[in-house]
N, C-alpha and C. Protein backbone atom coordinates (compact mmCIF):
# COMPACT_ATOMS: atom_id res chain seq x y z
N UNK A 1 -175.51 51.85 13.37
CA UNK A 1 -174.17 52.38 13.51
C UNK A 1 -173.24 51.35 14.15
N UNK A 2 -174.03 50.66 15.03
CA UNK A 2 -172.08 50.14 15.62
C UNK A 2 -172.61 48.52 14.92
N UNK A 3 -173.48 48.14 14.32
CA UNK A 3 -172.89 47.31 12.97
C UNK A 3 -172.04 47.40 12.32
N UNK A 4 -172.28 48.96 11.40
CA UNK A 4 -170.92 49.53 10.79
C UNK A 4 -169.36 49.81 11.35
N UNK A 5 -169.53 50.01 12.90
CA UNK A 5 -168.66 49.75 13.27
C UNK A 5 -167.87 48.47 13.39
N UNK A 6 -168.40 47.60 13.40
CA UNK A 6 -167.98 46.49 13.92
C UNK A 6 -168.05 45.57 12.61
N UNK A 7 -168.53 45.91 11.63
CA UNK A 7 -167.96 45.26 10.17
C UNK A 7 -166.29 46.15 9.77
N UNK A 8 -166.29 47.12 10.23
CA UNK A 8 -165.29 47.88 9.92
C UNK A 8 -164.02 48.04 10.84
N UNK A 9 -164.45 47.12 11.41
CA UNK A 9 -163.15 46.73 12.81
C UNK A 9 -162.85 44.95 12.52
N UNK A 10 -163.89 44.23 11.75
CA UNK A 10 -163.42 43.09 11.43
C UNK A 10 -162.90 43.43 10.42
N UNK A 11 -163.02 44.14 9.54
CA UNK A 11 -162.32 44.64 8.21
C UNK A 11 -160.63 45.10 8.25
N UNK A 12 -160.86 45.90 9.34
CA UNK A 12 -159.23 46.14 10.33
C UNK A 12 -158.50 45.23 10.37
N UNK A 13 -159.17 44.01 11.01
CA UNK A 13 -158.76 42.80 11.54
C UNK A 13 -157.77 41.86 10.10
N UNK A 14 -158.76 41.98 9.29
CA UNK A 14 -158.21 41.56 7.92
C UNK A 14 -157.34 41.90 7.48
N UNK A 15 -156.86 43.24 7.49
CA UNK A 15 -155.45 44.10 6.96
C UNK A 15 -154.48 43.30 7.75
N UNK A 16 -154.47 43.26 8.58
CA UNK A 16 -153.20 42.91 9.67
C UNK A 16 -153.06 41.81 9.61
N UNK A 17 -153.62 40.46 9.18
CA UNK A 17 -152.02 39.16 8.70
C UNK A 17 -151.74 39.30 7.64
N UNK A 18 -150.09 38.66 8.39
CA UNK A 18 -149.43 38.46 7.25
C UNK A 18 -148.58 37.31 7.29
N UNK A 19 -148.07 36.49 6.99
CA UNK A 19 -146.59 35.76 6.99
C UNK A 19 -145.50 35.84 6.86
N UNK A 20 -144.44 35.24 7.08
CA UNK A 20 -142.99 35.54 7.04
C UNK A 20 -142.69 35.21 5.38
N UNK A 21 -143.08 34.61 4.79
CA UNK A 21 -142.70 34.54 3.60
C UNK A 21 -142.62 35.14 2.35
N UNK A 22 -141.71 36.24 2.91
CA UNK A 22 -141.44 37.80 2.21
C UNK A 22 -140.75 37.98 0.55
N UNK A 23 -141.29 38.13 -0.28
CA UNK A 23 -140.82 38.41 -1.68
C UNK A 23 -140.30 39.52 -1.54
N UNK A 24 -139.00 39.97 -2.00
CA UNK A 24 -138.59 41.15 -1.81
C UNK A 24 -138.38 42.02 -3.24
N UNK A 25 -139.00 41.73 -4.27
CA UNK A 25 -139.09 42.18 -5.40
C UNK A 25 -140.42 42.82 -5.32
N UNK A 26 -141.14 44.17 -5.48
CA UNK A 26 -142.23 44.55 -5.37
C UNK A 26 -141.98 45.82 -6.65
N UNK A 27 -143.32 45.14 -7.50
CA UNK A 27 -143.77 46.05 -8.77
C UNK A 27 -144.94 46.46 -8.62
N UNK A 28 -145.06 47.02 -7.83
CA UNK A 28 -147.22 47.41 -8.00
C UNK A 28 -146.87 49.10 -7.90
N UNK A 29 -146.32 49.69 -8.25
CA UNK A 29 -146.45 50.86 -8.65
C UNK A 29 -146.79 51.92 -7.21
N UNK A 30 -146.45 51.46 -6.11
CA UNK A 30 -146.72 52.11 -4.80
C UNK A 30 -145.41 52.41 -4.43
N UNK A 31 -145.18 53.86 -3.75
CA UNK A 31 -144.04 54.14 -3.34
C UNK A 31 -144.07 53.59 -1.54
N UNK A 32 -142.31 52.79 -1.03
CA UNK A 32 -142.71 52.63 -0.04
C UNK A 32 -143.03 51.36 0.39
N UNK A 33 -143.35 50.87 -0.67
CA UNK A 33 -144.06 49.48 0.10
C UNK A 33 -143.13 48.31 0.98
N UNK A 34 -144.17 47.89 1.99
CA UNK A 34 -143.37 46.89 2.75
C UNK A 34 -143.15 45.77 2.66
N UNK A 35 -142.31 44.76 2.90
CA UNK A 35 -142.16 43.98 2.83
C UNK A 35 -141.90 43.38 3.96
N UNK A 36 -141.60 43.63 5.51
CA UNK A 36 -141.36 43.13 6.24
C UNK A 36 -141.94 42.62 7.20
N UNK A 37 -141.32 42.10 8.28
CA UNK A 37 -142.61 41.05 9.07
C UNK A 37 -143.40 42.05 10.06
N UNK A 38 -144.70 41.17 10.02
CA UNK A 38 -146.39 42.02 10.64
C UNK A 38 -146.08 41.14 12.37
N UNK A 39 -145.70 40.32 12.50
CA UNK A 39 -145.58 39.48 13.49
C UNK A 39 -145.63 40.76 14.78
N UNK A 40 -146.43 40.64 16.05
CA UNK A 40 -146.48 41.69 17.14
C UNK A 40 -147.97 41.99 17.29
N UNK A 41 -147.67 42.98 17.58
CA UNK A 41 -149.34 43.57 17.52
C UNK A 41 -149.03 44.67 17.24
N UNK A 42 -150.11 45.78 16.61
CA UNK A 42 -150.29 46.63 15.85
C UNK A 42 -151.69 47.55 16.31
N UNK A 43 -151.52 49.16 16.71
CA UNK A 43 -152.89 49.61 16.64
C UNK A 43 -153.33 50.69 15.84
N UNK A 44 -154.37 50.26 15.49
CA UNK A 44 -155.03 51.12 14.27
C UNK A 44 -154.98 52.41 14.60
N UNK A 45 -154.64 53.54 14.05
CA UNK A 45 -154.71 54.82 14.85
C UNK A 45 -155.21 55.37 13.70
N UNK A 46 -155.96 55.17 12.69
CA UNK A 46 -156.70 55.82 11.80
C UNK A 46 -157.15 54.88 10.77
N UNK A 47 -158.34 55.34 9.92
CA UNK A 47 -159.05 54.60 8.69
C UNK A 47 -159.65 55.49 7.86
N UNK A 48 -159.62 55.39 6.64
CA UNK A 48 -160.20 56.83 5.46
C UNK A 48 -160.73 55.40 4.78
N UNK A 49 -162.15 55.80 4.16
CA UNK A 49 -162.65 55.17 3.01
C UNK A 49 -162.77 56.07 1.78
N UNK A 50 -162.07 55.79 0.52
CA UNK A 50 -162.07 56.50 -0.19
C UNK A 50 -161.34 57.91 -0.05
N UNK A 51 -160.47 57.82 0.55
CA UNK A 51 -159.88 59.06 0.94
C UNK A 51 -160.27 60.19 1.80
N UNK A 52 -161.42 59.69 2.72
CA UNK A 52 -162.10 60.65 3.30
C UNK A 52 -161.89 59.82 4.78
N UNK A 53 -161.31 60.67 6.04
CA UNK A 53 -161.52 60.34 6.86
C UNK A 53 -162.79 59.51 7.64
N UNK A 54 -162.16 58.44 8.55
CA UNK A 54 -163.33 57.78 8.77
C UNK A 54 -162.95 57.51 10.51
N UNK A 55 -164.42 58.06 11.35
CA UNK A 55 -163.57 57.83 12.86
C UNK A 55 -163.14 56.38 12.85
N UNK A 56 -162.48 56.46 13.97
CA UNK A 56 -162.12 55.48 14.28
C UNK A 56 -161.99 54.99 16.37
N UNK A 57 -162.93 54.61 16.43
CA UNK A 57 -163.72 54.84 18.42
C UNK A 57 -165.22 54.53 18.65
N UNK A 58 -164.89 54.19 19.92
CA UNK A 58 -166.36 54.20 20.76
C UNK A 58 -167.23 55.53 20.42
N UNK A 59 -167.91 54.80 21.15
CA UNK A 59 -169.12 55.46 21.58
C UNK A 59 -169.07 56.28 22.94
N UNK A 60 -167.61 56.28 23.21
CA UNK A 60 -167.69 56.37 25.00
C UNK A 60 -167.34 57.89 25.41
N UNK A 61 -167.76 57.81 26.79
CA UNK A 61 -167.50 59.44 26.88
C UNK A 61 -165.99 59.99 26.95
N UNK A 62 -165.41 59.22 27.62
CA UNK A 62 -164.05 59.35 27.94
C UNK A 62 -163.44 58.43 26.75
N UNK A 63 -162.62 59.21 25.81
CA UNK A 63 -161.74 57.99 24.89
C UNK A 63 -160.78 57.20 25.78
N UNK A 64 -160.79 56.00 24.76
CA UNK A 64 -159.84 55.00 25.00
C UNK A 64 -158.35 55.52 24.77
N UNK A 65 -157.72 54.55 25.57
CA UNK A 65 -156.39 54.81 24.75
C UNK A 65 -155.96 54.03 23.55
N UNK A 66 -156.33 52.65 23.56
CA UNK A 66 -156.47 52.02 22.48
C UNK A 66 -157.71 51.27 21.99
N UNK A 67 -158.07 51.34 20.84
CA UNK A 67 -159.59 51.34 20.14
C UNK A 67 -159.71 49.69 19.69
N UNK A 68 -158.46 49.54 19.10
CA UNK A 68 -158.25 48.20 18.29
C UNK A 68 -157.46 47.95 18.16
N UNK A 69 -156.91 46.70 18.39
CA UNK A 69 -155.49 46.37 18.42
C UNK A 69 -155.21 44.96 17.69
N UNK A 70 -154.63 44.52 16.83
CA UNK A 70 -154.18 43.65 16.15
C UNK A 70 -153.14 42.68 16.54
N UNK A 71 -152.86 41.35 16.81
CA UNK A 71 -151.94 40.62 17.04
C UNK A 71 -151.86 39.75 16.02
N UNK A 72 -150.19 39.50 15.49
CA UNK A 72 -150.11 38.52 14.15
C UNK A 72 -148.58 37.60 15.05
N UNK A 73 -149.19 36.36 14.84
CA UNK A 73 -148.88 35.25 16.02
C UNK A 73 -147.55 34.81 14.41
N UNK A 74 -147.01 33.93 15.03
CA UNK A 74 -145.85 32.91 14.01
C UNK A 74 -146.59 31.75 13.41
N UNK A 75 -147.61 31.39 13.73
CA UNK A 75 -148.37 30.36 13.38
C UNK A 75 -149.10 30.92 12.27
N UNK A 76 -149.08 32.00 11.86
CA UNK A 76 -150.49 32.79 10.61
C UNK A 76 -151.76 32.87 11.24
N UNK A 77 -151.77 32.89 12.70
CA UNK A 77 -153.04 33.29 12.86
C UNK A 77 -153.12 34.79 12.94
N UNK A 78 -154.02 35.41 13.82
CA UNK A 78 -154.37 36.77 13.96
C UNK A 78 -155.61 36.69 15.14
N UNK A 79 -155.22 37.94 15.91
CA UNK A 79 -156.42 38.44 16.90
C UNK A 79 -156.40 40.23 16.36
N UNK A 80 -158.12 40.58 16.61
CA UNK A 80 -158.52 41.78 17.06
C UNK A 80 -159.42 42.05 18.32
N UNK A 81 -158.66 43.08 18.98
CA UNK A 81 -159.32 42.98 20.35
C UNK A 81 -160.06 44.47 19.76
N UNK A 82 -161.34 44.99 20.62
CA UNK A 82 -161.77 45.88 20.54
C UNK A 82 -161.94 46.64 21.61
N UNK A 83 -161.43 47.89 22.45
CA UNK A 83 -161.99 47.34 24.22
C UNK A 83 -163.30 48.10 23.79
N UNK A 84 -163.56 48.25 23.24
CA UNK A 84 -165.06 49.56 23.97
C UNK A 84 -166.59 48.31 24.53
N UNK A 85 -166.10 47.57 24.42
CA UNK A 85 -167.17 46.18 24.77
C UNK A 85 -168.33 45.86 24.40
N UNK A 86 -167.83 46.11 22.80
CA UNK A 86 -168.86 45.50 21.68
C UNK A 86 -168.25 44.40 21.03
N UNK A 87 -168.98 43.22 20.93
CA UNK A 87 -168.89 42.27 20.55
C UNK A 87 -168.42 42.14 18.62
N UNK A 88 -167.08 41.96 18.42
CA UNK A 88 -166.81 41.85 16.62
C UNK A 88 -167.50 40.79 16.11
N UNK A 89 -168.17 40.44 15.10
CA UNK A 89 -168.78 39.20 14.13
C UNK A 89 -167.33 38.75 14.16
N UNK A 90 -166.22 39.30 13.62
CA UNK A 90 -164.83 38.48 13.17
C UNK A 90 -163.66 38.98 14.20
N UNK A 91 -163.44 38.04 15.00
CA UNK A 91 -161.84 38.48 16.15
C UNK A 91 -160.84 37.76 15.82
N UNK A 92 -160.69 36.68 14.89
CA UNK A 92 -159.76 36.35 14.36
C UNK A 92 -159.28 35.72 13.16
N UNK A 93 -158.41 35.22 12.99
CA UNK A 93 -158.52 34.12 11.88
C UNK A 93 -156.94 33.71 11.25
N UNK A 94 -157.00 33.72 10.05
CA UNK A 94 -155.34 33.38 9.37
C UNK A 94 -154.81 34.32 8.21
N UNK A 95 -153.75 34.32 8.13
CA UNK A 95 -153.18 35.49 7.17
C UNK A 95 -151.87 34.95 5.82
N UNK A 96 -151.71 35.25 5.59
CA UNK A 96 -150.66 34.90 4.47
C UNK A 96 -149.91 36.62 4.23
N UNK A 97 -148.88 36.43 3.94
CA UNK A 97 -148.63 37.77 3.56
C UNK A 97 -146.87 37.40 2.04
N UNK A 98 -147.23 38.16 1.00
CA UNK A 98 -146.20 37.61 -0.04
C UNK A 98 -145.57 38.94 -0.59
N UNK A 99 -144.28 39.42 -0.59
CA UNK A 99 -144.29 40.68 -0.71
C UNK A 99 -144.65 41.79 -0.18
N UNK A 100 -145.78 42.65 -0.33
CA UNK A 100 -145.75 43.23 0.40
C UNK A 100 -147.53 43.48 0.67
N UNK A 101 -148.17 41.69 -0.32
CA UNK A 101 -149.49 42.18 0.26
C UNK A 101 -149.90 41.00 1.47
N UNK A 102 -150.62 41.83 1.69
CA UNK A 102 -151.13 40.94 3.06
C UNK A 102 -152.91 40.37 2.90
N UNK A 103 -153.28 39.15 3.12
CA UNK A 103 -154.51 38.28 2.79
C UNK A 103 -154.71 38.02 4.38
N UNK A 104 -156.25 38.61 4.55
CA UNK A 104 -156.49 38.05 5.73
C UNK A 104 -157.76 36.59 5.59
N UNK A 105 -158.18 35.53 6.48
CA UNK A 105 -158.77 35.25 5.99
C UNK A 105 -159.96 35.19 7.39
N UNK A 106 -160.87 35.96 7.28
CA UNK A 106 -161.77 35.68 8.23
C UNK A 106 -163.11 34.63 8.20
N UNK A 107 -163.48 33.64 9.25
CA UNK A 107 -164.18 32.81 9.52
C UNK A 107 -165.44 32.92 10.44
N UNK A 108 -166.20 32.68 10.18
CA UNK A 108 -167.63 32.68 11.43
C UNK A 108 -168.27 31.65 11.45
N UNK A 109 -169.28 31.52 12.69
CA UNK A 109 -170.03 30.44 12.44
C UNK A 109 -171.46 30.63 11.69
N UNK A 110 -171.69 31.89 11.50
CA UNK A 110 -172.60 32.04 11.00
C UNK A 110 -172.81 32.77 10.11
N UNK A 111 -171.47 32.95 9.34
CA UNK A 111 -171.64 33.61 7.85
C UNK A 111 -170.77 33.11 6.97
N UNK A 112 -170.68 33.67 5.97
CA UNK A 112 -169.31 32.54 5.01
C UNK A 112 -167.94 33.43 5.08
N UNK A 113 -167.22 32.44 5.03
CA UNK A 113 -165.56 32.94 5.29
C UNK A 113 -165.32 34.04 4.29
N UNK A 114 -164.32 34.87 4.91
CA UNK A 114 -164.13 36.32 4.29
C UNK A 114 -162.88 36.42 3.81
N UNK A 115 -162.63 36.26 2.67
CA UNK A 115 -160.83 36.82 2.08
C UNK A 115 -161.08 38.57 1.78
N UNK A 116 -159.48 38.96 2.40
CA UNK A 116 -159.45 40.48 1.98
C UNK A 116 -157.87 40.78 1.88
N UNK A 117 -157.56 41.55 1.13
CA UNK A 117 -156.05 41.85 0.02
C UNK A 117 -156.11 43.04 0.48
N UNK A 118 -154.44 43.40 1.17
CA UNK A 118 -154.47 45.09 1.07
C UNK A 118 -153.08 45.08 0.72
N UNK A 119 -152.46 46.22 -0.27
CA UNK A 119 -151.15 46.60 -0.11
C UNK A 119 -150.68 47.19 0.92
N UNK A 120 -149.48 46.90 1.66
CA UNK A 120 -148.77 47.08 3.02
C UNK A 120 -147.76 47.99 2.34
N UNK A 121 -148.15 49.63 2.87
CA UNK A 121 -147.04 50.35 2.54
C UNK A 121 -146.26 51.17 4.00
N UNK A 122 -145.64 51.94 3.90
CA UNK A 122 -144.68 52.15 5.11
C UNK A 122 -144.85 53.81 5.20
N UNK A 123 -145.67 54.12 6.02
CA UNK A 123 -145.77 55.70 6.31
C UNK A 123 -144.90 56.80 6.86
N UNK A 124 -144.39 56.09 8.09
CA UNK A 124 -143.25 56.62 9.05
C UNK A 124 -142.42 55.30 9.52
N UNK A 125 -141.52 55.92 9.52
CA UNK A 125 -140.89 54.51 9.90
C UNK A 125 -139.55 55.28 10.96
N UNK A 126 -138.81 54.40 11.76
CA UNK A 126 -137.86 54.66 12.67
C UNK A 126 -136.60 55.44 12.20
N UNK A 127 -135.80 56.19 12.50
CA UNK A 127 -134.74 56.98 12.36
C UNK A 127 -133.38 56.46 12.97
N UNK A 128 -132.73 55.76 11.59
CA UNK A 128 -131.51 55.05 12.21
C UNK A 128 -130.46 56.20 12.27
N UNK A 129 -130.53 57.06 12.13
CA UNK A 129 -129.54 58.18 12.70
C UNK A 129 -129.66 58.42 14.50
N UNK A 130 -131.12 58.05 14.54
CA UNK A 130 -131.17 58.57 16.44
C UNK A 130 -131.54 57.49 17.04
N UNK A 131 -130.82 57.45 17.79
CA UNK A 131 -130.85 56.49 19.21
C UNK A 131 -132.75 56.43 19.41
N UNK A 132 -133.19 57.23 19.18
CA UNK A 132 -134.45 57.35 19.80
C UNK A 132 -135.46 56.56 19.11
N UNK A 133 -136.31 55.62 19.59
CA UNK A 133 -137.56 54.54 18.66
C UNK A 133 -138.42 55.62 18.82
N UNK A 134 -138.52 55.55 17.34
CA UNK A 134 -139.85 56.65 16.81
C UNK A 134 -140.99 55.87 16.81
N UNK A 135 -142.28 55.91 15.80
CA UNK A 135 -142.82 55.20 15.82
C UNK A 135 -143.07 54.85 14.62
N UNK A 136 -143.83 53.50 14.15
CA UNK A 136 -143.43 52.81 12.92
C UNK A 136 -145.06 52.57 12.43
N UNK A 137 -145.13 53.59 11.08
CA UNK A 137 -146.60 53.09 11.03
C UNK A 137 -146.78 52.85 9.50
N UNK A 138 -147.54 51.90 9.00
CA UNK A 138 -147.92 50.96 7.88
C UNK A 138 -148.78 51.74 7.78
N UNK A 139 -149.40 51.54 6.47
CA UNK A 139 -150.77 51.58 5.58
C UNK A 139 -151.32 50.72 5.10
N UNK A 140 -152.53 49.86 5.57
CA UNK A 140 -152.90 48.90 4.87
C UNK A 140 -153.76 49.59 3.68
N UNK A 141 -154.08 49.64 2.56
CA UNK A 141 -154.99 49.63 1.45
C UNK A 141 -155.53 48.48 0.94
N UNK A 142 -156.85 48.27 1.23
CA UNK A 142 -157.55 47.66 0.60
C UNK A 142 -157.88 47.31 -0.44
N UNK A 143 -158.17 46.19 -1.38
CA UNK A 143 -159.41 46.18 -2.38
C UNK A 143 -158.25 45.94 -3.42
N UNK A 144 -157.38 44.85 -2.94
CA UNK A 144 -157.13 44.29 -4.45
C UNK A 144 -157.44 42.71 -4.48
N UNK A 145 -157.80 42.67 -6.05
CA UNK A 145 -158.33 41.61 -6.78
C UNK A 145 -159.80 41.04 -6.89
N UNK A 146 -160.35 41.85 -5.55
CA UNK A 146 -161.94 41.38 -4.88
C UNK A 146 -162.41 42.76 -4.39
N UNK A 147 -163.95 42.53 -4.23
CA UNK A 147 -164.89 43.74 -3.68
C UNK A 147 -165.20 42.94 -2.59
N UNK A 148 -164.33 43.13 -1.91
CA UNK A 148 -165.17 42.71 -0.16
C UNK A 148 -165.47 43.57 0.47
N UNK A 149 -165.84 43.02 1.89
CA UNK A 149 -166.12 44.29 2.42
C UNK A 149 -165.14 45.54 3.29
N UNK A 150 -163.70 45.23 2.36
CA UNK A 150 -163.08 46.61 3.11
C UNK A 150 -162.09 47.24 2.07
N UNK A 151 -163.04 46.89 0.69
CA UNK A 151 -162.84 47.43 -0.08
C UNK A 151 -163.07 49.01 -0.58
N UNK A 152 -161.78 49.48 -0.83
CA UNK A 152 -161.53 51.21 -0.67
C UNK A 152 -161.24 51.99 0.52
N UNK A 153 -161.25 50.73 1.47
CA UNK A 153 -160.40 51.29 2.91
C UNK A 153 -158.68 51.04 2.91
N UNK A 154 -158.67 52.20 3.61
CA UNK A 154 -157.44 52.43 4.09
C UNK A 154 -156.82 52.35 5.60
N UNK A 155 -156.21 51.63 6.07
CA UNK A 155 -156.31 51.37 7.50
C UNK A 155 -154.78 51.66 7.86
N UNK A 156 -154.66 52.92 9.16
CA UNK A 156 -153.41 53.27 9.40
C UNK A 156 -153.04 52.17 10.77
N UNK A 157 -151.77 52.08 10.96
CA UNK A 157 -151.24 50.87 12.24
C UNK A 157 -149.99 51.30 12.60
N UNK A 158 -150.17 51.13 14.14
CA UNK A 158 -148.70 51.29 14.55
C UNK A 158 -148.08 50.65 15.09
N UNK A 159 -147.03 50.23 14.68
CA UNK A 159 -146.34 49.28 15.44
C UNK A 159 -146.11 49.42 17.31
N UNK A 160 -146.71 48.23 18.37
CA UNK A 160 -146.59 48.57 19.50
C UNK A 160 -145.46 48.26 19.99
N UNK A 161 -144.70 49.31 20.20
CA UNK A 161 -143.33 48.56 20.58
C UNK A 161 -143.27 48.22 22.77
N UNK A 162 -142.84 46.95 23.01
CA UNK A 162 -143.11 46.23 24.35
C UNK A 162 -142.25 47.72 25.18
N UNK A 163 -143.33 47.86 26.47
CA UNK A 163 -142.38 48.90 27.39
C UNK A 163 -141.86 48.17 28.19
N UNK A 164 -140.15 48.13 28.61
CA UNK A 164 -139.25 47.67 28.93
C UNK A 164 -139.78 47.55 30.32
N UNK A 165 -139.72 46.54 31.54
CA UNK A 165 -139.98 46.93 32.72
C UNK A 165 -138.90 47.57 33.74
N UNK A 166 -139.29 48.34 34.57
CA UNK A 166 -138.30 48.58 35.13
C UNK A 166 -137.40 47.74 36.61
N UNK A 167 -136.13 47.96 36.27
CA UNK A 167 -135.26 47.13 36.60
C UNK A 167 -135.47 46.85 38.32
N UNK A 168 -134.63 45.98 39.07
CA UNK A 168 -135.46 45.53 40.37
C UNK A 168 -134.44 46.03 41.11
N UNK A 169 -134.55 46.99 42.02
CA UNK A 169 -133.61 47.54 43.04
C UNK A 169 -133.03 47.00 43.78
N UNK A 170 -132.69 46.54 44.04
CA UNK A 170 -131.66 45.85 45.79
C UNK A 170 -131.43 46.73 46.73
N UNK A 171 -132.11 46.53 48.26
CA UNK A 171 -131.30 47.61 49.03
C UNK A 171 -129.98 47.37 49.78
């Protein structure tokens, strides 16, 4: 089991780069799709294989608040942190992203490098009518052009938006 976990959290890891070098013409027949920049970090707050829910967590007694978390740097790299303190085969690597799909490319030292393709579509997104930041969440889908291994997954993400600190009093 937490093999499967942990192929399926480097698989996570894969959805989430992308690059700035955004095509804004998108024909793949998906309503929604994104095109905009992955750059931040991002946490997974759900995964379905095949359309069937798939957890997504420890093993722990008390849940986390965050399970997995994604960072996509300006350089095309990428981090996945995991906290539950199991060790991932894949925590990082490089991404490309063209339109609205995103290529991750994962590396090890002891297995062979991993390409994985997901379409980046847009689930919820922010409400420019209200002052108020909602929250902003993508869909990665898996499994185009190749059968890797996060192929027929679906990986949900939310954008983490930074909490402002609070301001410094003077007496």
């Amino acid at each position: 089991m937490k093999k499967f976990v942990a192929v399926l959290f480097v698989a996570l890891a894969f959805a989430a780069c992308t690059s700035d070098d955004d095509v804004e013409t998108v024909d793949n027949g998906l309503h929604n799709p994104y095109t905009g920049s992955i750059l931040g970090e991002w946490k997974a707050i759900g995964v379905s294989y095949q359309g069937e829910e798939f957890p997504l967590g420890c093993e722990l007694e008390t849940p986390t608040e965050q399970d997995v978390l994604f960072t996509f740097f300006e350089d095309n790299t990428f981090t996945v942190v995991h906290n539950c303190g199991e060790e991932l085969p894949y925590n990082s690597g490089t991404y490309t992203k063209t339109g609205n799909v995103l290529t991750l490319y994962f590396a090890n030292e002891e297995e062979e490098d991993i390409q994985e393709k997901a379409h980046m579509v847009v689930i919820q997104e922010d409400d420019p009518e209200t002052e108020e930041e909602e929250s902003f969440i993508l869909e990665w889908r898996f499994g185009i052009g190749n059968s890797g291994m996060l192929e027929d997954f679906d990986v949900q993400v939310e954008k983490q938006i930074p909490v402002e600190e609070d301001p410094i009093v003077e007496d």
